[in-house]
Every structure is written in structure tokens, then in C-alpha cells.
PDB file of N, CA and C in Angstrom:
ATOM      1  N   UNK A   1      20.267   3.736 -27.427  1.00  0.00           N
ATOM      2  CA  UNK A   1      20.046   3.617 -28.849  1.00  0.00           C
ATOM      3  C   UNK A   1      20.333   4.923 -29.565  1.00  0.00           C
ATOM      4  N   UNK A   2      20.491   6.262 -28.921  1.00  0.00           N
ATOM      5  CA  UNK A   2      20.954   7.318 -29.665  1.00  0.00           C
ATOM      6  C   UNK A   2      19.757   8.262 -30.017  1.00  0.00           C
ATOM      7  N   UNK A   3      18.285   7.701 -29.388  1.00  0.00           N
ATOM      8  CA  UNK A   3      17.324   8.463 -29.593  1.00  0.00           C
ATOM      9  C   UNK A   3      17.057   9.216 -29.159  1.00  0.00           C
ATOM     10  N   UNK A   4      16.493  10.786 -28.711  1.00  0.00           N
ATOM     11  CA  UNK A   4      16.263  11.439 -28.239  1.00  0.00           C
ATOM     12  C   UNK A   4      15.104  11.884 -27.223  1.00  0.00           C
ATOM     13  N   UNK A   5      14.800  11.865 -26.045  1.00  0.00           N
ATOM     14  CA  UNK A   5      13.847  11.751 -25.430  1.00  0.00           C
ATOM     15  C   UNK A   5      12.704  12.926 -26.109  1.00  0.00           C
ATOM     16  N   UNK A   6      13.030  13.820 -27.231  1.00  0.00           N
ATOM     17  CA  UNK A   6      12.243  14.638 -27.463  1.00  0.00           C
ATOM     18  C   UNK A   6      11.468  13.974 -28.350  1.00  0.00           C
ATOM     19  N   UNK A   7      12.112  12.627 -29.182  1.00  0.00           N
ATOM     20  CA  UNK A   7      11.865  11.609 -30.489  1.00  0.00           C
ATOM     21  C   UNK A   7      10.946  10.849 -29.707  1.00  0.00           C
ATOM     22  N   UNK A   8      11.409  10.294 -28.666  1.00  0.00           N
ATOM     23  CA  UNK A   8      10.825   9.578 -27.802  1.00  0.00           C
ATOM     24  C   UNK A   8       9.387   9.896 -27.706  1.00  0.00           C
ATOM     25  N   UNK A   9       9.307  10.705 -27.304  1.00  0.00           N
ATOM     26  CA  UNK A   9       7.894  11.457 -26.984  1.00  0.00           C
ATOM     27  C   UNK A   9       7.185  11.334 -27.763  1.00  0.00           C
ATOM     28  N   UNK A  10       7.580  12.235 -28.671  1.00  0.00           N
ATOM     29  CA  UNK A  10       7.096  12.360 -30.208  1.00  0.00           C
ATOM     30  C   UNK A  10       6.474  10.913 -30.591  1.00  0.00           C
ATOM     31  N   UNK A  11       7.320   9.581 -30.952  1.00  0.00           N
ATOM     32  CA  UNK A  11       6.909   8.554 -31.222  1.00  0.00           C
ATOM     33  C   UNK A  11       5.644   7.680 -30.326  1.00  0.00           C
ATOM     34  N   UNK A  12       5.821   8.543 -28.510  1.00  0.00           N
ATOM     35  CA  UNK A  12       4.584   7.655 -28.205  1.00  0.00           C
ATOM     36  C   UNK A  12       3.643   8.602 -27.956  1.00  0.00           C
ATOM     37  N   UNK A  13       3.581   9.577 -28.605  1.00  0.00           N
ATOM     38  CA  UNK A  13       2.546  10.798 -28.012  1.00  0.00           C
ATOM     39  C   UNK A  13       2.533  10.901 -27.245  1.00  0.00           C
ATOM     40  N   UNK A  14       3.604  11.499 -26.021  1.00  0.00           N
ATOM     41  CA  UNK A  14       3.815  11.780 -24.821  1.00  0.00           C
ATOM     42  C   UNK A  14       4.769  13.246 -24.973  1.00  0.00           C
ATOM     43  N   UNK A  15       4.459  13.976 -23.815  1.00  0.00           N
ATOM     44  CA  UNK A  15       5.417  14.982 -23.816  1.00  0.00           C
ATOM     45  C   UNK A  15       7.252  14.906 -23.590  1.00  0.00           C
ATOM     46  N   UNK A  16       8.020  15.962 -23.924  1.00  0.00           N
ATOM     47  CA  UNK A  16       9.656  14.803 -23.668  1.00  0.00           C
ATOM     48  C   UNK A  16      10.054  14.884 -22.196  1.00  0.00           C
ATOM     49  N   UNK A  17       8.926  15.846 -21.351  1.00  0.00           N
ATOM     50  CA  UNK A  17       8.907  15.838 -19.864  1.00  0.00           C
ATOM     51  C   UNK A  17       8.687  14.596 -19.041  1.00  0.00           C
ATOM     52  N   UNK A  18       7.710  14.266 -19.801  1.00  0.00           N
ATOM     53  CA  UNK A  18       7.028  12.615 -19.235  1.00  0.00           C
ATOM     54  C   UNK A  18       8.077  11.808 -19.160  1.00  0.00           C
ATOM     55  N   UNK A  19       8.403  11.430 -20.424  1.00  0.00           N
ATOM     56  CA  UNK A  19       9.765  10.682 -20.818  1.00  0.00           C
ATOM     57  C   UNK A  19      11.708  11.148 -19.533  1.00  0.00           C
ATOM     58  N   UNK A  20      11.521  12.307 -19.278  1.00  0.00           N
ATOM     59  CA  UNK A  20      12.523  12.864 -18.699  1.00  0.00           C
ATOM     60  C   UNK A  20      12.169  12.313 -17.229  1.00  0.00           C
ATOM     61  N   UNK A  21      10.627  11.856 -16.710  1.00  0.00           N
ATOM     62  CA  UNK A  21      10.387  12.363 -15.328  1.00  0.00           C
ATOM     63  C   UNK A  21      11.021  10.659 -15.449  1.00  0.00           C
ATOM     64  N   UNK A  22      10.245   9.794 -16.490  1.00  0.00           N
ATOM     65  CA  UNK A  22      10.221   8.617 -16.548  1.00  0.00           C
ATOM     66  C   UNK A  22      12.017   7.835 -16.113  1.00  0.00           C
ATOM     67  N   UNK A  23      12.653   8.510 -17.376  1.00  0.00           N
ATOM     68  CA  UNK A  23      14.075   7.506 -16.809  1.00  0.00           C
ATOM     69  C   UNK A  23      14.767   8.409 -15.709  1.00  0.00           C
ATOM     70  N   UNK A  24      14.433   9.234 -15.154  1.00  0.00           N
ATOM     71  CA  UNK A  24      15.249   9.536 -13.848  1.00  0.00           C
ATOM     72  C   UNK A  24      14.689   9.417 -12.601  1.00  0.00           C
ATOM     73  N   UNK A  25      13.155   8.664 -13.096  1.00  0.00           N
ATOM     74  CA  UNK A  25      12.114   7.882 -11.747  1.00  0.00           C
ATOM     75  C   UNK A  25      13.031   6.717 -11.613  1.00  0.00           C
ATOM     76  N   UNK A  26      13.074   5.606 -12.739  1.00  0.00           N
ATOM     77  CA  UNK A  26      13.536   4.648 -12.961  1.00  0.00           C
ATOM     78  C   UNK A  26      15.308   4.116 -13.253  1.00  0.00           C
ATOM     79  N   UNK A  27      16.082   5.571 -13.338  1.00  0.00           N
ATOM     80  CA  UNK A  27      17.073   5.358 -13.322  1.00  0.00           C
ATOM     81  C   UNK A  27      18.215   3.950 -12.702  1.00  0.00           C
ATOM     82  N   UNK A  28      18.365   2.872 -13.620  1.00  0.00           N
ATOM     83  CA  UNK A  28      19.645   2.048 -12.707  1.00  0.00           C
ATOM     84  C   UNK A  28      21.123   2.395 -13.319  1.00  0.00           C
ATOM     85  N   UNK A  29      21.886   1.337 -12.852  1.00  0.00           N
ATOM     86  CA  UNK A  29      23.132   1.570 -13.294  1.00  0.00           C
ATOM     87  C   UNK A  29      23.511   1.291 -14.753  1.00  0.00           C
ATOM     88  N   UNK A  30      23.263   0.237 -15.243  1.00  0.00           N
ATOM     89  CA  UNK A  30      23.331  -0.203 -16.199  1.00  0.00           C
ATOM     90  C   UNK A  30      21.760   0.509 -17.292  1.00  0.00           C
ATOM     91  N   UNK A  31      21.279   1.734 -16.824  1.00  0.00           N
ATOM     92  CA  UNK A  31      20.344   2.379 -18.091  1.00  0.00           C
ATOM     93  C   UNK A  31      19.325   2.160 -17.749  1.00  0.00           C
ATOM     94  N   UNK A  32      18.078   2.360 -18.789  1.00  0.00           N
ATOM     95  CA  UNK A  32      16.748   1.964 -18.523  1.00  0.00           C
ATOM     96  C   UNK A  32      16.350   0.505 -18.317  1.00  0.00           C
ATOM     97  N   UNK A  33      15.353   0.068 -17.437  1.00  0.00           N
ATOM     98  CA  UNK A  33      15.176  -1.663 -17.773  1.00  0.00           C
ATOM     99  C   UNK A  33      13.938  -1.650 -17.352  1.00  0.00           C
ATOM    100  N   UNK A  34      12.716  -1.561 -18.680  1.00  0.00           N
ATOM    101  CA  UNK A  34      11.323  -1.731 -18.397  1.00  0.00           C
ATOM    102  C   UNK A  34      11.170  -2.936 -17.453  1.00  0.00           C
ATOM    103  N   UNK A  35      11.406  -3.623 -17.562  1.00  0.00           N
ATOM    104  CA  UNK A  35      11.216  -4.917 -16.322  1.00  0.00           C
ATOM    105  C   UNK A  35      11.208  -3.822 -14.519  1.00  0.00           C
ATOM    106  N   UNK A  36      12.760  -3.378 -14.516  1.00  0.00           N
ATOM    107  CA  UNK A  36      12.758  -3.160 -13.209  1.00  0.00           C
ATOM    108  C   UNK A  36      11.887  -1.345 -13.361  1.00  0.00           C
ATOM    109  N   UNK A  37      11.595  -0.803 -14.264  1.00  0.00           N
ATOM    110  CA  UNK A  37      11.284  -0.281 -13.994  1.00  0.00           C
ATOM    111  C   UNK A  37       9.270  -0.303 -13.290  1.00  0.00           C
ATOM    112  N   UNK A  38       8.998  -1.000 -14.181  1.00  0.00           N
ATOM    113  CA  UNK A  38       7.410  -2.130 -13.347  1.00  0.00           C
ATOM    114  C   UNK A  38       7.642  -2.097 -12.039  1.00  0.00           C
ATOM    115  N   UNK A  39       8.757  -3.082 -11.745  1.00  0.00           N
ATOM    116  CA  UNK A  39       8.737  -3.531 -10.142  1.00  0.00           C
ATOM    117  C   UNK A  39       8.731  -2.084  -9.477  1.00  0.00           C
ATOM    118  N   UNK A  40       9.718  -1.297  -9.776  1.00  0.00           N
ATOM    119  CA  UNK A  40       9.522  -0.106  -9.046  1.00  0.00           C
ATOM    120  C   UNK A  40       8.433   0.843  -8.655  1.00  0.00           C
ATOM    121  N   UNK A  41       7.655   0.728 -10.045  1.00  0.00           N
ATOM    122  CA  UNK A  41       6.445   1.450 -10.310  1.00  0.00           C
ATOM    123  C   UNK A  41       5.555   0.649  -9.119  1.00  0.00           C
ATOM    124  N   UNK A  42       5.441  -0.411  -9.222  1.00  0.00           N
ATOM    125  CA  UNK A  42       4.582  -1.381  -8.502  1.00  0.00           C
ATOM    126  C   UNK A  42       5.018  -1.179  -7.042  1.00  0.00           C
ATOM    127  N   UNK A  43       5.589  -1.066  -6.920  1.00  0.00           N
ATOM    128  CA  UNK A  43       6.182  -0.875  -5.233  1.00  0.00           C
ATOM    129  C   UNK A  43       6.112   0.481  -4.982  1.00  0.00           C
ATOM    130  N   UNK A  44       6.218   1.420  -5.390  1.00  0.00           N
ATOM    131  CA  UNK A  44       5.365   2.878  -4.833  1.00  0.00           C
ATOM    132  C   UNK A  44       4.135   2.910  -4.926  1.00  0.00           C
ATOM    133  N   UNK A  45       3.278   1.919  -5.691  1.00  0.00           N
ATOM    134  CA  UNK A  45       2.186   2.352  -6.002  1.00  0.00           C
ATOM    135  C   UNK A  45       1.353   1.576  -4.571  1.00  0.00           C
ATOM    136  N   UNK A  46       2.030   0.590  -4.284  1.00  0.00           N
ATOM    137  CA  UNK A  46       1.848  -0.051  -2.911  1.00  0.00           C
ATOM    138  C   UNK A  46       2.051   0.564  -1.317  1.00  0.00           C
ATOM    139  N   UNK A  47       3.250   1.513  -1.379  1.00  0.00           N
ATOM    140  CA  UNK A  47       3.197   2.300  -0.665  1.00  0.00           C
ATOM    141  C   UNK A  47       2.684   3.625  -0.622  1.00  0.00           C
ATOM    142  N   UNK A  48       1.953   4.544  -1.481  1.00  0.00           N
ATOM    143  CA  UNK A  48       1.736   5.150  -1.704  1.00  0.00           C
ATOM    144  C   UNK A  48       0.377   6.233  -1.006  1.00  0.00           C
ATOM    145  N   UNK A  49      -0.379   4.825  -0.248  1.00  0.00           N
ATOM    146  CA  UNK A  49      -1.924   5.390  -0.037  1.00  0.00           C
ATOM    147  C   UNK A  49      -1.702   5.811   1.179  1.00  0.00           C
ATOM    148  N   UNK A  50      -2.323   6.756   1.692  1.00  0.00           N
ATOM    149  CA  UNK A  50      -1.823   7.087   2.737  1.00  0.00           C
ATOM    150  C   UNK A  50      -2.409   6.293   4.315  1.00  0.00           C
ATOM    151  N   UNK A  51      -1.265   5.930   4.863  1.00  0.00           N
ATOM    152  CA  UNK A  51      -1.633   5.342   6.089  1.00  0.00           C
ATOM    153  C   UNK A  51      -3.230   5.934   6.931  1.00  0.00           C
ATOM    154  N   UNK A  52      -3.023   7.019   6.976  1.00  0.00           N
ATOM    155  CA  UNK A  52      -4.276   7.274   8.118  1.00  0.00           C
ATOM    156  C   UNK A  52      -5.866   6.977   7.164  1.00  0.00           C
ATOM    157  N   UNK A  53      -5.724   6.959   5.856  1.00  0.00           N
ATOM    158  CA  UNK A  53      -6.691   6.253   5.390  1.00  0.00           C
ATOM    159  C   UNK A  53      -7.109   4.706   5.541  1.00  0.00           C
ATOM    160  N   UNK A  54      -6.151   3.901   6.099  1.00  0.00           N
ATOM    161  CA  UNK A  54      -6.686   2.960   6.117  1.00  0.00           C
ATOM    162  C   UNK A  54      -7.057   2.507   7.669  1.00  0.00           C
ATOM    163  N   UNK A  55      -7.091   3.067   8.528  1.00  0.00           N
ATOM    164  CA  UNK A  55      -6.946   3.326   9.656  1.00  0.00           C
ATOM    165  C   UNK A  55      -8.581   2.691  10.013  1.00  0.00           C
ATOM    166  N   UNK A  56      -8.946   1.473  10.835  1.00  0.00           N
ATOM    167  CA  UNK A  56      -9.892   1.048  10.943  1.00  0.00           C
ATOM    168  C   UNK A  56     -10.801   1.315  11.659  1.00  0.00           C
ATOM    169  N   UNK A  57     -10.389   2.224  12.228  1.00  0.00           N
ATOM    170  CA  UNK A  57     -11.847   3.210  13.243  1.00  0.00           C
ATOM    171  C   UNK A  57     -12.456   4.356  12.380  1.00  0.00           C
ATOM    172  N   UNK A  58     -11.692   4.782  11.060  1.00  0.00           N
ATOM    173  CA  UNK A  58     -12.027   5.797   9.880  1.00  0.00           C
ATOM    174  C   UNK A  58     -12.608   4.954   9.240  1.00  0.00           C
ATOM    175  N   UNK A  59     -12.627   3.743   8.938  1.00  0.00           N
ATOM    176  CA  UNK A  59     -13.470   3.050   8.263  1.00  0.00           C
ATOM    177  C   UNK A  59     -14.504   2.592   8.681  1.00  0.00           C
ATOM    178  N   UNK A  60     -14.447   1.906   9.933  1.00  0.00           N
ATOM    179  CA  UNK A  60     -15.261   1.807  10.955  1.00  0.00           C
ATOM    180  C   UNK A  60     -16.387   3.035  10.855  1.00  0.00           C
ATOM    181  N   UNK A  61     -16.319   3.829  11.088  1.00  0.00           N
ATOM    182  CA  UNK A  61     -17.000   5.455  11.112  1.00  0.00           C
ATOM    183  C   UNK A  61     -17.610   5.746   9.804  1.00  0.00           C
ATOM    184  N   UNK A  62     -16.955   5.448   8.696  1.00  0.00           N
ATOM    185  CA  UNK A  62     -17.942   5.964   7.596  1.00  0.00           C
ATOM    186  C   UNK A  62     -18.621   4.624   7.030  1.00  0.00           C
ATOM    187  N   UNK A  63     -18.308   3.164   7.343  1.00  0.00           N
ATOM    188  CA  UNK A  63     -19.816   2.170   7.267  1.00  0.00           C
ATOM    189  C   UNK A  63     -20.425   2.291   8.316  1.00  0.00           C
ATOM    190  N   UNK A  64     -20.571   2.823   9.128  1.00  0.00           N
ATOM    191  CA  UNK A  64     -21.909   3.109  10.088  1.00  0.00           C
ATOM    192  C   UNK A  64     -22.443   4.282   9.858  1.00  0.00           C
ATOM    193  N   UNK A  65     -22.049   5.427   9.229  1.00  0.00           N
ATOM    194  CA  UNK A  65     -22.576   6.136   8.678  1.00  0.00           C
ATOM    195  C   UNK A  65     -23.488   5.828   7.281  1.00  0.00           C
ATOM    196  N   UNK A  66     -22.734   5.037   6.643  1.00  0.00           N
ATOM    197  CA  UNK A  66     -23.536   4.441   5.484  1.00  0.00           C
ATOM    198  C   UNK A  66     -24.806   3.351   5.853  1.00  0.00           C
ATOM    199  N   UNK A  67     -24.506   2.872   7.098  1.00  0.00           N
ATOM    200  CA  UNK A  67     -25.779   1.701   7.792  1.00  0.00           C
ATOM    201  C   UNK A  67     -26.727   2.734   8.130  1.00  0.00           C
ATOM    202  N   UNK A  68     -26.620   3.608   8.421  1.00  0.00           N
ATOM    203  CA  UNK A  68     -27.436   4.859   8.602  1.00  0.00           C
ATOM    204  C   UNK A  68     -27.939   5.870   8.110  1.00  0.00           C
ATOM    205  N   UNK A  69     -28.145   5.273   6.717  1.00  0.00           N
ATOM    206  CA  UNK A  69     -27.872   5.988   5.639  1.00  0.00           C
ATOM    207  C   UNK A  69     -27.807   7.381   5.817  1.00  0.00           C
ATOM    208  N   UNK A  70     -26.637   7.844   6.200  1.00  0.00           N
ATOM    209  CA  UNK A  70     -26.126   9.086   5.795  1.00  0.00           C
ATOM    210  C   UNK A  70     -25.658   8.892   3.966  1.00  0.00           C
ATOM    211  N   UNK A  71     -25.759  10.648   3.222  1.00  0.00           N
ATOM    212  CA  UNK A  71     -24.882  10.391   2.089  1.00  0.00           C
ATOM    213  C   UNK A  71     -23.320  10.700   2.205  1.00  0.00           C
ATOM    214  N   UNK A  72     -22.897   9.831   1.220  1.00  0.00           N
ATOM    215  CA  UNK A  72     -21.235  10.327   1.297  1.00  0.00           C
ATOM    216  C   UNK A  72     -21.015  11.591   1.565  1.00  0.00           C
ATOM    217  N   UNK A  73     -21.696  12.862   1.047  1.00  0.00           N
ATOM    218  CA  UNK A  73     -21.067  14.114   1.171  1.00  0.00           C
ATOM    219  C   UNK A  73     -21.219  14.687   2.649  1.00  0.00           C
ATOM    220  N   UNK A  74     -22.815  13.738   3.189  1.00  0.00           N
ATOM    221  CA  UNK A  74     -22.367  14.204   4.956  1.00  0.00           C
ATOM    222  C   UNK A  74     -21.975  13.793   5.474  1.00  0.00           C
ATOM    223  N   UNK A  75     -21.411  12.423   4.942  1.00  0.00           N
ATOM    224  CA  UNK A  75     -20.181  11.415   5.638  1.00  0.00           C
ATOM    225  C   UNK A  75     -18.709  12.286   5.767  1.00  0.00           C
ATOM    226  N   UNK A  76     -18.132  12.736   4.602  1.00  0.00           N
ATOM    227  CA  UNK A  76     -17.257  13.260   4.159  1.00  0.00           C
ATOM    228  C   UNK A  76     -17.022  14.478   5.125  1.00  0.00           C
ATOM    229  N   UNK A  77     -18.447  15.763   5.484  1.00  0.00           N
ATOM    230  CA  UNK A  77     -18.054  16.917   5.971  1.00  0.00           C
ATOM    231  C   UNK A  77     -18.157  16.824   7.223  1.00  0.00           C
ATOM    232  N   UNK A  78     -18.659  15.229   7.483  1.00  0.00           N
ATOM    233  CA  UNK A  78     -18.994  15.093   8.472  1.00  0.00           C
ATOM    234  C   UNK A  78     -17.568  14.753   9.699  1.00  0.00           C
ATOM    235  N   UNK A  79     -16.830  13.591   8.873  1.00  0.00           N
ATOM    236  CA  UNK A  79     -15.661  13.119   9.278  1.00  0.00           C
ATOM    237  C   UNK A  79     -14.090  13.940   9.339  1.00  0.00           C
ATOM    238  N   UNK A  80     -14.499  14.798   8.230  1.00  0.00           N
ATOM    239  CA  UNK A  80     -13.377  15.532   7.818  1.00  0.00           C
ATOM    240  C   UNK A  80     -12.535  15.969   9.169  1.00  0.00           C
ATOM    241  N   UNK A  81     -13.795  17.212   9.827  1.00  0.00           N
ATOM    242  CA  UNK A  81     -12.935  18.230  10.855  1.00  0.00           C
ATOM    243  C   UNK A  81     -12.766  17.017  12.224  1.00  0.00           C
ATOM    244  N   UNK A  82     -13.740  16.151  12.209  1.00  0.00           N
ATOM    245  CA  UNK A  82     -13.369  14.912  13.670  1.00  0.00           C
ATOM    246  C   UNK A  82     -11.978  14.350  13.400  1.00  0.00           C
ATOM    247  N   UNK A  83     -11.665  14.019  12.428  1.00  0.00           N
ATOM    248  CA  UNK A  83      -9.962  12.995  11.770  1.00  0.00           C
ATOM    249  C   UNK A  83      -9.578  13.659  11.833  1.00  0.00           C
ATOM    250  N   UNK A  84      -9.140  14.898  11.213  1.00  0.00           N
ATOM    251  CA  UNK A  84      -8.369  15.542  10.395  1.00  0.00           C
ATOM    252  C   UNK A  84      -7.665  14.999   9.450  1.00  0.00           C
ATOM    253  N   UNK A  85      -8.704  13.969   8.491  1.00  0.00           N
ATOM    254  CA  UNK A  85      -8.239  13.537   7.395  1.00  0.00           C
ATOM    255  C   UNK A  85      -9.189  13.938   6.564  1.00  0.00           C
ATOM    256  N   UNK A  86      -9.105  14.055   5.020  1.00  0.00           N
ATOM    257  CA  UNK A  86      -9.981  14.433   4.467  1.00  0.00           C
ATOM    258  C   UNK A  86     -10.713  12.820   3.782  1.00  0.00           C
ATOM    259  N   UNK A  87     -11.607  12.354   3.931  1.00  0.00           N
ATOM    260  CA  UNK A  87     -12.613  11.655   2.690  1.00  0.00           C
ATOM    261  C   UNK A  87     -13.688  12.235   2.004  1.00  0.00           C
ATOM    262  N   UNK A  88     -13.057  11.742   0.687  1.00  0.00           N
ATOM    263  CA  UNK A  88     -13.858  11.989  -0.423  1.00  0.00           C
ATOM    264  C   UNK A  88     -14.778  11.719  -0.495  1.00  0.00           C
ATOM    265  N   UNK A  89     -15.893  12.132  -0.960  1.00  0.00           N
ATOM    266  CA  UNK A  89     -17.307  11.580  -1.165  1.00  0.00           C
ATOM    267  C   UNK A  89     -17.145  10.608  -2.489  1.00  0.00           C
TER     268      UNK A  89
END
């Protein structure tokens, strides 16, 4: 349309960085396409979490800590250095 990603910004109260990270996340051939750009968004956001978090002996481990009532934060410092994953409290 001839607009400027700095206009861009400007018009949605966003920085023109956002806008810059935005169509060269989403880049296709034929230009921007909010449609495919969703699907895309949606499909990293699916791959995104990290595997060893979902890992069912790490989960396993912090609801038996919670059946026991431990709190999250001695769940957390507790599990941390055993995984070597970090959970959040």
C-alpha cells in the first residue's frame, strides 16, 4: 500500500521495530498475509515449550512434591540442580 512501517507503527502504537521483526517473521512470496501469518504464529507457539519440560518423571516429581506439601519455591530449588532444568515457582 506504500505505507511506511514507521506510519505503521505510529498508527497501531507499536514501535517500527515490532512492525520490522513482524513482516520478516512472516515474510511470503507474494507479501504480507495476516491469515498465514496466524498459522505461522500458531505453529511456533506450539513448538516452542521446551521439550524437557514436559518430560513426565519432571512432572511426576513436582506433584509429589506438592502431595507433600512442599512449597513451589522448595519444589523449584529443590528440582532445579537434580534435572538440570530450571522450574519456576
Amino acid at each position: 500500500m506504500g505505507i511506511s512501517q514507521r506510519q505503521i507503527g505510529r498508527e497501531l502504537g507499536l514501535h517500527s521495530s515490532t512492525i520490522s521483526r513482524e513482516l520478516r517473521r512472516n515474510d511470503i512470496s507474494g507479501g504480507y498475509d495476516p491469515d498465514q501469518a496466524q498459522t505461522l504464529s500458531d505453529r511456533r507457539r506450539r513448538t516452542a515449550w521446551k521439550r524437557t519440560k514436559r518430560l513426565p518423571s519432571l512432572i511426576a516429581a513436582v506433584v509429589g512434591r506438592l502431595h507433600e506439601e512442599w512449597s513451589p519455591q522448595q519444589i523449584s530449588g529443590f528440582i532445579a540442580p537434580l534435572a538440570g532444568v530450571g522450574v519456576s515457582h
